[in-house]
Protein backbone atom coordinates (compact mmCIF):
# COMPACT_ATOMS: atom_id res chain seq x y z
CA UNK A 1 162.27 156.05 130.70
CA UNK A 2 162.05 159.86 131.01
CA UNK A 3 164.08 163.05 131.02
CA UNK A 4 164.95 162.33 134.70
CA UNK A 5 166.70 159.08 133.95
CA UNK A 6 168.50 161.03 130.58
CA UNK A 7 169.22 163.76 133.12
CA UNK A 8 171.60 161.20 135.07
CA UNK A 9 173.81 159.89 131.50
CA UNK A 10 177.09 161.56 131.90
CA UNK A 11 177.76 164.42 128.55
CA UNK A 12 181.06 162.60 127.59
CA UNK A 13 178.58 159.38 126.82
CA UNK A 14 178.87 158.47 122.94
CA UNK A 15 178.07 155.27 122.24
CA UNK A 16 174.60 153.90 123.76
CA UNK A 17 173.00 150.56 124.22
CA UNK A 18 169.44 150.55 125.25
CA UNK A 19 168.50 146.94 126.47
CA UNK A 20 164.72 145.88 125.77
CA UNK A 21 162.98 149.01 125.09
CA UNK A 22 162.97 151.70 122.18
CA UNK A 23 162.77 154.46 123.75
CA UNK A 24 165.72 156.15 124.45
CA UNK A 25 166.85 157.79 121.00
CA UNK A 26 163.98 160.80 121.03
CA UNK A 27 165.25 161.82 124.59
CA UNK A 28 168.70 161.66 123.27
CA UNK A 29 167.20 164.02 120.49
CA UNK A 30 165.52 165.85 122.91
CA UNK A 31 168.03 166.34 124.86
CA UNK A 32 170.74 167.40 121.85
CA UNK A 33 173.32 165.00 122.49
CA UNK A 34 175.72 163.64 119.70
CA UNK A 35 175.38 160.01 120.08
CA UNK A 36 175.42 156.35 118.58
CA UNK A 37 172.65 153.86 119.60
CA UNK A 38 172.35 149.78 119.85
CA UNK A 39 169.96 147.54 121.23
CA UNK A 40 169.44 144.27 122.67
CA UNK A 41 166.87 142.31 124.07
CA UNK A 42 166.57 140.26 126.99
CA UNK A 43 164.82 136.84 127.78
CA UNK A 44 163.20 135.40 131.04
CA UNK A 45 166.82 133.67 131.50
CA UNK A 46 169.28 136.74 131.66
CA UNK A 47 170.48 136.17 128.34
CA UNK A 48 170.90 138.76 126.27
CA UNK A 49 169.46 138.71 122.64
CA UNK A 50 172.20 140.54 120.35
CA UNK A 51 170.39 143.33 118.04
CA UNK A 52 171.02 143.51 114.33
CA UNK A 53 174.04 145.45 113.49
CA UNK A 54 175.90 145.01 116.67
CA UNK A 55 179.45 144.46 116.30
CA UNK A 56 181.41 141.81 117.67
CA UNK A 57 183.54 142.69 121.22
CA UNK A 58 181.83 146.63 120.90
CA UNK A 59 182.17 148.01 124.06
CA UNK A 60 179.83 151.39 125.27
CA UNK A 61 179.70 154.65 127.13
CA UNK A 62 176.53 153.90 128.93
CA UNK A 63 174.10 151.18 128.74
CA UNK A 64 170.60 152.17 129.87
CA UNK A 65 167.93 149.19 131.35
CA UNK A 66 164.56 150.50 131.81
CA UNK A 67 162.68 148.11 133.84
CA UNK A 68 164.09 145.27 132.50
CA UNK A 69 164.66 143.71 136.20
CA UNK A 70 161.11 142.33 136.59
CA UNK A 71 161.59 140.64 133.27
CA UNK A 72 164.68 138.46 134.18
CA UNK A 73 164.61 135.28 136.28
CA UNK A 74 168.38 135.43 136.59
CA UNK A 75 169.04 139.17 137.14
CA UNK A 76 172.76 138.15 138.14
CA UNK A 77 173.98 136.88 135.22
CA UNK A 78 171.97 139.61 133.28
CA UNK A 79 174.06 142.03 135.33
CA UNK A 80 177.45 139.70 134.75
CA UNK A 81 176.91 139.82 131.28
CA UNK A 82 175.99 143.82 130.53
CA UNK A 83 179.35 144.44 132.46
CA UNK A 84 180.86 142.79 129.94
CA UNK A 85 179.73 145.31 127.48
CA UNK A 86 180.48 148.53 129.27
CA UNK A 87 183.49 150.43 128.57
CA UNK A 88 186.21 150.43 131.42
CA UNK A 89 185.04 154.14 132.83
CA UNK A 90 181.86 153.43 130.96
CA UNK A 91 178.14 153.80 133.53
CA UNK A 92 175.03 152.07 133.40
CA UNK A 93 171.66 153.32 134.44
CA UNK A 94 169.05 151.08 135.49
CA UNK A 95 165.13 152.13 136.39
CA UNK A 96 163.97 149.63 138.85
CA UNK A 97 160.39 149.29 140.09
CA UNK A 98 160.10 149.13 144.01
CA UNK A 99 158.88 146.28 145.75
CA UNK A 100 158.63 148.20 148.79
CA UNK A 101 156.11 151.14 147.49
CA UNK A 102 153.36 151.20 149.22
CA UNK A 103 150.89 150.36 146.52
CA UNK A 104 152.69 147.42 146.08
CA UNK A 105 152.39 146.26 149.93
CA UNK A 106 148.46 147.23 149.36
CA UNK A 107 148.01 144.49 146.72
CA UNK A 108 150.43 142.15 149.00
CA UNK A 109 147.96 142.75 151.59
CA UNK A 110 144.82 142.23 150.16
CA UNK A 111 146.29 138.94 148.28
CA UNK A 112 146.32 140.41 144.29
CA UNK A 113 150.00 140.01 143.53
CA UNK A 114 151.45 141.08 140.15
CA UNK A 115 152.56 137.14 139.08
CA UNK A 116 156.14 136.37 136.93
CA UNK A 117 157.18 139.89 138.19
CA UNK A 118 160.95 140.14 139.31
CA UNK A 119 161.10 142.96 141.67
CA UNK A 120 164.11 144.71 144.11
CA UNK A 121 163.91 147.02 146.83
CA UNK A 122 166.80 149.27 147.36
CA UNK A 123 168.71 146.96 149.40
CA UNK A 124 168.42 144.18 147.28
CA UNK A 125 169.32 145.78 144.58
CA UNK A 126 172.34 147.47 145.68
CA UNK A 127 173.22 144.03 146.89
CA UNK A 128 172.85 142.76 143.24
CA UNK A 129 174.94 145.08 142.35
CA UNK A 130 177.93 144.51 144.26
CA UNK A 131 177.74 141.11 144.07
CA UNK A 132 177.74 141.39 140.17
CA UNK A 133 181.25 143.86 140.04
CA UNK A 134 179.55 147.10 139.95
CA UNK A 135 180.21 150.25 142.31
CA UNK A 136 176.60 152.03 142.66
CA UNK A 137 176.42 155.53 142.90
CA UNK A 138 173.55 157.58 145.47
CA UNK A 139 169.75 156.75 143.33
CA UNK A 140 167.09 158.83 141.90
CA UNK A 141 163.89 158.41 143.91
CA UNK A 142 160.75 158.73 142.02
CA UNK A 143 158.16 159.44 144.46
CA UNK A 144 155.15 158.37 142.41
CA UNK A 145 152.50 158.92 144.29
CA UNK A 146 153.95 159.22 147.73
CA UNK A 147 152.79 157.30 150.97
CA UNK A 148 149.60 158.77 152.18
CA UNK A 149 149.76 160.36 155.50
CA UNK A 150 147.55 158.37 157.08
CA UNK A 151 148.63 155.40 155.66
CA UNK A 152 152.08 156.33 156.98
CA UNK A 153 150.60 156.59 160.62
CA UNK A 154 149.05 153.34 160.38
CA UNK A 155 152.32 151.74 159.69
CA UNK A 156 154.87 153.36 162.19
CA UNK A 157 153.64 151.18 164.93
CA UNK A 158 154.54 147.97 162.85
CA UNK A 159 158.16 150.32 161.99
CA UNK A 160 158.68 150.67 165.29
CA UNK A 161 158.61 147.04 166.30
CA UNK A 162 161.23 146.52 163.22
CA UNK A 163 163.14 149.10 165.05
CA UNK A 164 162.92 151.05 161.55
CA UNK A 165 163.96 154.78 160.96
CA UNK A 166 160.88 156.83 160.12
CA UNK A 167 162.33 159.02 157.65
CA UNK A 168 164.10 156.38 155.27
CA UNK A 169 161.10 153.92 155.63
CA UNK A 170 158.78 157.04 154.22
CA UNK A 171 160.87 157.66 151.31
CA UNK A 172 161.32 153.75 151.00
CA UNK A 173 157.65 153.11 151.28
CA UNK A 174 156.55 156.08 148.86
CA UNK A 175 159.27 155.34 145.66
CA UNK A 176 158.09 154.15 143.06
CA UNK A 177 161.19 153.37 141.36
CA UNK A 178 164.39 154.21 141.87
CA UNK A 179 166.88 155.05 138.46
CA UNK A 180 170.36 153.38 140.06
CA UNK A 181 173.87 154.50 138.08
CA UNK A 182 176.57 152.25 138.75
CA UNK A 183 180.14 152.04 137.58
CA UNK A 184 182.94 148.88 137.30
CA UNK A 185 184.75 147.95 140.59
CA UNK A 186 187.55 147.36 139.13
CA UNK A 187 188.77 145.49 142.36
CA UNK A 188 186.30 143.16 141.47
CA UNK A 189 186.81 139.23 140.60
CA UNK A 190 184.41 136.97 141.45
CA UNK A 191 187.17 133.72 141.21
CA UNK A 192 189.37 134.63 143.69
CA UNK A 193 189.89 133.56 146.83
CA UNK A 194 190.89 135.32 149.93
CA UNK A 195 194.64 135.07 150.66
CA UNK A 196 194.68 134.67 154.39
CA UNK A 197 191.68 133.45 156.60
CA UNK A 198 189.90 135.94 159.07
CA UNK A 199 188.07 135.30 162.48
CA UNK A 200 184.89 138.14 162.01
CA UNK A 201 183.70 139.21 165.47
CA UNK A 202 179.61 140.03 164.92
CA UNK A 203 178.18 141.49 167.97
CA UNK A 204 174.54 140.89 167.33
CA UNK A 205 171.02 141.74 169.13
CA UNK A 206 169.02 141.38 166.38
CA UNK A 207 169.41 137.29 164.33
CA UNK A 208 166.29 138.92 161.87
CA UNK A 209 169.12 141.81 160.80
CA UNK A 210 172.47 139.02 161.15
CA UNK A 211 170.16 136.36 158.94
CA UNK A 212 169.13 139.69 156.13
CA UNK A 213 173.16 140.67 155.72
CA UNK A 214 176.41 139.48 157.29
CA UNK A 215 175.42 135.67 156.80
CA UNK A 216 173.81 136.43 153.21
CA UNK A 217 177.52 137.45 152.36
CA UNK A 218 178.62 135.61 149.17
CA UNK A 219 181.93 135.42 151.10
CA UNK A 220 180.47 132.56 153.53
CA UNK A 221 179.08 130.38 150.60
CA UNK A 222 180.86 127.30 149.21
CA UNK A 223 183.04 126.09 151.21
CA UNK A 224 185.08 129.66 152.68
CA UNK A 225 188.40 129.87 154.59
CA UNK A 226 187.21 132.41 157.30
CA UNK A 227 185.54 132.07 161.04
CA UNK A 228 182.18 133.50 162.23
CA UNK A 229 182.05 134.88 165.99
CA UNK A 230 178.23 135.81 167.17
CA UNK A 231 178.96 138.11 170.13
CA UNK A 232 176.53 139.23 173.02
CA UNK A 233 178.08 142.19 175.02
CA UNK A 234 177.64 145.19 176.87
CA UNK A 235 179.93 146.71 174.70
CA UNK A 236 182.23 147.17 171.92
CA UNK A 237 185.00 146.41 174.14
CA UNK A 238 183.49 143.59 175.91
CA UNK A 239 182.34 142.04 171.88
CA UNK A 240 185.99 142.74 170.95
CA UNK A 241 187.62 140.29 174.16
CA UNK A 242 185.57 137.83 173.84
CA UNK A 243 186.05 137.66 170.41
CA UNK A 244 189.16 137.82 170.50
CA UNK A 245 189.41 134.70 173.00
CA UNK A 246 187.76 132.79 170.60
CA UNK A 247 189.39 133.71 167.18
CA UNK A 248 191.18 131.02 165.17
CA UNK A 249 193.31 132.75 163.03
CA UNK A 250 195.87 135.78 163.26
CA UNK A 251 193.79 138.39 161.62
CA UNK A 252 190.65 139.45 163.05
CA UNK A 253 188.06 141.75 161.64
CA UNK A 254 184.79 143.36 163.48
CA UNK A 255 181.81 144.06 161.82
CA UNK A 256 178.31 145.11 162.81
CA UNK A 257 175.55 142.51 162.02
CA UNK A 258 174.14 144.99 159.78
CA UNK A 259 177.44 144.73 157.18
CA UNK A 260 176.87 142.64 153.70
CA UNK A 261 180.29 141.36 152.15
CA UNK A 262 180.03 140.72 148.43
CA UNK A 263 181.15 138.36 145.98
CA UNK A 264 185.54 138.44 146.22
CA UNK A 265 185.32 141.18 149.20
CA UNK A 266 187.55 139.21 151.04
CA UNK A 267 189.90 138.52 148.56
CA UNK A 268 190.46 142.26 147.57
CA UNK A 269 190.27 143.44 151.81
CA UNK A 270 193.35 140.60 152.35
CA UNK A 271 195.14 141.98 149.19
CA UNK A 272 194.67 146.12 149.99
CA UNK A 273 195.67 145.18 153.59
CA UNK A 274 198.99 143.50 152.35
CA UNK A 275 199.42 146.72 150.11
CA UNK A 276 198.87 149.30 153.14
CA UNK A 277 201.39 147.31 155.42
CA UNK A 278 203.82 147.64 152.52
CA UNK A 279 203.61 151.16 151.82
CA UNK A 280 202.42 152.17 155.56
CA UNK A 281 205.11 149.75 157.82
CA UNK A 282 203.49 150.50 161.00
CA UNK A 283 199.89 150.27 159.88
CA UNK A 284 197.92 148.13 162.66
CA UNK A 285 194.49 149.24 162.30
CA UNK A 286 192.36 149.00 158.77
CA UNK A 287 188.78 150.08 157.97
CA UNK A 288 187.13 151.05 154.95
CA UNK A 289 186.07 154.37 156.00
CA UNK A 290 188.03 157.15 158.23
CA UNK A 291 188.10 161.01 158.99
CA UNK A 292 191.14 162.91 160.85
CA UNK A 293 192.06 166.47 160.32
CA UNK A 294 194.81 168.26 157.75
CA UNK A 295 195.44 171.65 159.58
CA UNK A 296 192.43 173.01 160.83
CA UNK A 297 190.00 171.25 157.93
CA UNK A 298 188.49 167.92 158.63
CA UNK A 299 188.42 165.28 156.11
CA UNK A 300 186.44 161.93 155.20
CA UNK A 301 188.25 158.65 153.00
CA UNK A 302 187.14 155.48 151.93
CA UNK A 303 184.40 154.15 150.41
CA UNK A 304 181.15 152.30 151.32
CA UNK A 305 177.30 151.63 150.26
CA UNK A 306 176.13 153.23 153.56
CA UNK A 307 172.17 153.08 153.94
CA UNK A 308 170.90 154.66 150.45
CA UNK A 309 173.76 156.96 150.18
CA UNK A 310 177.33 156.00 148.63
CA UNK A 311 180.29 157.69 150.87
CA UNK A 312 183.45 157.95 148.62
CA UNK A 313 186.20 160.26 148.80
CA UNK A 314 189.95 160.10 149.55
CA UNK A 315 192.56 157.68 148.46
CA UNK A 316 193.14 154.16 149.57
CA UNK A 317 195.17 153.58 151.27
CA UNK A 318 195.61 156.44 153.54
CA UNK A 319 196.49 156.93 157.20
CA UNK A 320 193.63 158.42 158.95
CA UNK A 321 192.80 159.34 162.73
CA UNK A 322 189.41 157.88 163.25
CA UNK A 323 187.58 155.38 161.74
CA UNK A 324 184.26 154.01 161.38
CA UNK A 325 182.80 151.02 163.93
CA UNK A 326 181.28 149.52 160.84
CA UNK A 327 183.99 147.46 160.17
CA UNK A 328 188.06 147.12 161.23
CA UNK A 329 190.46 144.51 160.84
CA UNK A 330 193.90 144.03 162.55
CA UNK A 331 196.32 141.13 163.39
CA UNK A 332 195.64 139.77 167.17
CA UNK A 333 198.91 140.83 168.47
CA UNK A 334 198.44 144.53 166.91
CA UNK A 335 194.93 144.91 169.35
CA UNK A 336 195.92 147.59 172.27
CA UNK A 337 192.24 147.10 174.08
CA UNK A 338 189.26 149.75 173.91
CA UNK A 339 187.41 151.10 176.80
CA UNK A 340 184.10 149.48 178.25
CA UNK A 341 182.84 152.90 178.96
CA UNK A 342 182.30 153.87 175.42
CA UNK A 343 179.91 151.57 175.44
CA UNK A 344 178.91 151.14 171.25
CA UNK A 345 180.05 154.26 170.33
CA UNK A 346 183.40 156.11 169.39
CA UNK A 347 185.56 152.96 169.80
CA UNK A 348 186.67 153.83 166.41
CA UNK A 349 188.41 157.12 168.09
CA UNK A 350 189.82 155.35 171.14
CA UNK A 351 191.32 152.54 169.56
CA UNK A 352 193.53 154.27 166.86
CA UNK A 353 194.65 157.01 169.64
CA UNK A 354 195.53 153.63 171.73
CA UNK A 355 197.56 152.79 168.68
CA UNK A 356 199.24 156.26 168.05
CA UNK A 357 200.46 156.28 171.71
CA UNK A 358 202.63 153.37 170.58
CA UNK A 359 204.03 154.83 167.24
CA UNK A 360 201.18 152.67 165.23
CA UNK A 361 199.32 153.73 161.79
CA UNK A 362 195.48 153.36 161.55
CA UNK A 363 194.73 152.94 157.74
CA UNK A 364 191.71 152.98 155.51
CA UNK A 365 191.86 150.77 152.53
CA UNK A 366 189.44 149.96 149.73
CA UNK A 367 186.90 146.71 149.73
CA UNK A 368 183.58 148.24 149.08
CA UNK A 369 180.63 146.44 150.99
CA UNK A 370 176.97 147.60 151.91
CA UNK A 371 176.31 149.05 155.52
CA UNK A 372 172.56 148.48 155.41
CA UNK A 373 171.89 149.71 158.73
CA UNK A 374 167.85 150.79 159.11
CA UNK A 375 167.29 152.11 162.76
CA UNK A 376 167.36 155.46 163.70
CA UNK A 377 169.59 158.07 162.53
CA UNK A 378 169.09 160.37 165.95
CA UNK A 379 172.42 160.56 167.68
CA UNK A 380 171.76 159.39 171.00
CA UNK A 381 172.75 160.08 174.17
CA UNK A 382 175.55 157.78 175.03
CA UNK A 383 177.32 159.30 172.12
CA UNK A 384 177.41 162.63 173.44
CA UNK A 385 178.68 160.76 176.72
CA UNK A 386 181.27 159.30 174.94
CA UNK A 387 182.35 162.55 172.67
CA UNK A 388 183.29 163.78 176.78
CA UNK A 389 185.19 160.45 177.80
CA UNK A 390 187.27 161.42 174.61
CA UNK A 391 187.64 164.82 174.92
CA UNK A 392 189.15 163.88 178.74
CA UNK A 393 190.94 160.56 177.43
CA UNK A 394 192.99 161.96 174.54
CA UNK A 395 192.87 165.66 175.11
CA UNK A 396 196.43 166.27 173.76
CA UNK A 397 194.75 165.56 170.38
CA UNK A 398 192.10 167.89 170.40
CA UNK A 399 190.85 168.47 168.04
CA UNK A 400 189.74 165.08 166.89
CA UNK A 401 187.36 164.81 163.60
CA UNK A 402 185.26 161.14 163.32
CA UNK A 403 183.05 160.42 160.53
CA UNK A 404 180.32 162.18 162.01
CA UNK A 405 181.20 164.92 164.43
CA UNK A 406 184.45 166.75 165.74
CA UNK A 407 185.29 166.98 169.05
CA UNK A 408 186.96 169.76 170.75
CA UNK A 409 188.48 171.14 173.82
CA UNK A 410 186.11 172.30 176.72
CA UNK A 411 185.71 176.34 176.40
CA UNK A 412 187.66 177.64 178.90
């Protein structure tokens, strides 16, 4: 624990507990701050060893875990059970050594592996996370020491085959821990079930990427309501029919293969989607993250873990003009068709215009989940392609703002 990880505790914090170590009060002295400190200890089990003096049902400000991950055999119920302590708009600040650092891979490699040590990468721990009630904000990365060069360029072959982005898997490989802050969900119940059942549609070209995310979903353990539809296509389109043809139930949802559903997601996505059709009666289409314009300024809503950043802004629910392909839901009857010659991209443009046409609402709604996508973040071609087939298709609504770019009329 250092400066940098004080540097992230918000000023209005008063009352601290420090799990494990005993280092935090001379930063807080350093650093000037009026404050009130506990501790507690942890054992090999999660549980949490109560310091002296702590009072029964106190509740803090911010509760600060330096590298007290690799000490826990049971990090979930470690993480269940300091939630417990934290104040309603309360944070807590964990530093977590990185499995992924490339010193660490150098002692995987030549076989001397740290034993009884408990590590995360960034993934898994944002995973943890959400699966444990907590809404993670965007993470400090220590870079301590950083990836050699030419250590780097021996890897990107092997990165390559992984079809891994180069830039996130260099400032992946050369963190050496990352300090996450992370605040309740208060959507968040781990005992409740989803109120309707949902067909997913999963296009998928990748089962190493499906196995790592949308079927580790907490959602499709123990004995779930819902339907799971592997799709091979040509396109979004094309994934969406036959999907459709096979769904069960009345209310489908698409997501990409890269998409991890926490603990009660589904319950609180069936319950915000009840809420938008109330308030929003011709709402047909609902994601979790959406742009559209308010006079001539673009805007972004929703919420989601996407890659290692955390997208949040907006209220939910709100009717938006675009959304993002990560993941939609509708009812069967509500789908209007998209076009096959969007191939994968901007189907979350062509659908809700589709929609519009017909006096029908395209929502965004709150049920945060993890887009862990790790390919390439290089727009390619085919999107630019499909920015024209827009800008031709629904040219009365120029301009049109997605998550990512606007699109505009031709110069004349």
């Amino acid at each position: 624990m250092d400066m940098n990880f004080v540097a992230q505790i918000p000023n209005s914090a008063v009352d601290f507990l420090e799990v494990h170590t005993n280092t935090l009060s001379a930063l807080l002295e350093e650093s000037e701050r009026v404050y009130n400190l506990w501790h507690v200890s942890i054992d090999s089990i999660g549980n949490l060893q109560k310091g002296v003096g702590l009072p029964p049902g106190k509740l803090f400000d911010c509760i600060c875990c330096d590298d007290i991950m690799p000490l826990s055999r049971s990090p979930f119920n470690t993480l269940i059970r300091l939630r417990e302590l934290l104040k309603p708009d309360g944070c807590i600040l964990f530093s977590v050594p990185n499995a992924q650092h490339w010193l660490e891979l150098n002692n995987l490699l030549v076989g001397d592996i740290q034993r009884n040590q408990y590590l995360h990468t960034y993934a898994s721990f944002i995973k943890l996370l959400l699966d444990t009630g907590y809404e993670p904000t965007i993470p400090l990365f220590l870079l301590d020491p950083p990836i050699p060069e030419a250590s780097f360029q021996a890897m990107k072959p092997l990165l390559t085959s992984l079809n891994l982005d180069d830039e996130r898997s260099k400032l992946f490989l050369s963190t050496s821990q990352y300090v996450f802050k992370a605040i309740i969900n208060p959507y968040y119940a781990m005992s409740k079930m989803a109120i309707f059942p949902i067909s997913f549609i999963v296009p998928m070209n990748d089962q190493r990427v499906m196995m790592d995310n949308f079927l580790k979903s907490p959602i499709f353990h123990d004995g779930h309501l819902h339907q799971i539809i592997p799709v091979t296509a040509n396109s979004a389109a094309e994934a969406l029919e036959i999907g459709i043809s096979y769904a069960q139930h009345d209310f489908v949802v698409y997501a990409h293969q890269d998409v991890y559903l926490p603990h009660s997601w589904d319950a609180t996505f069936c319950q915000h989607v009840i809420n938008a059709k109330q308030k929003f009666v011709n709402a047909s289409l609902f994601g979790l993250y959406g742009a559209g314009f308010n006079g001539d300024q673009n805007y972004a809503t929703g919420i989601v873990a996407d890659r290692h950043k955390l997208l949040k802004g907006g209220v939910s629910p709100s009717v938006v003009s675009t959304l993002d392909e990560f993941l939609f839901g509708f009812f069967k009857q509500d789908y209007v068709g998209s076009a096959a010659e969007l191939g994968w991209h901007l189907y979350g443009t062509d659908i809700p215009y589709r929609l519009l046409e017909q006096g029908k609402e395209t929502v965004v709604i709150e049920a945060l989940c993890f887009h862990n996508s790790l390919g390439s973040s290089e727009v390619p071609e085919a999107y630019y392609e499909g920015m024209s087939y827009i800008r031709n298709r629904w040219t009365k609504y120029l301009p049109i703002a997605t998550v990512c770019s606007e699109i505009y009329p031709n110069p004349a």
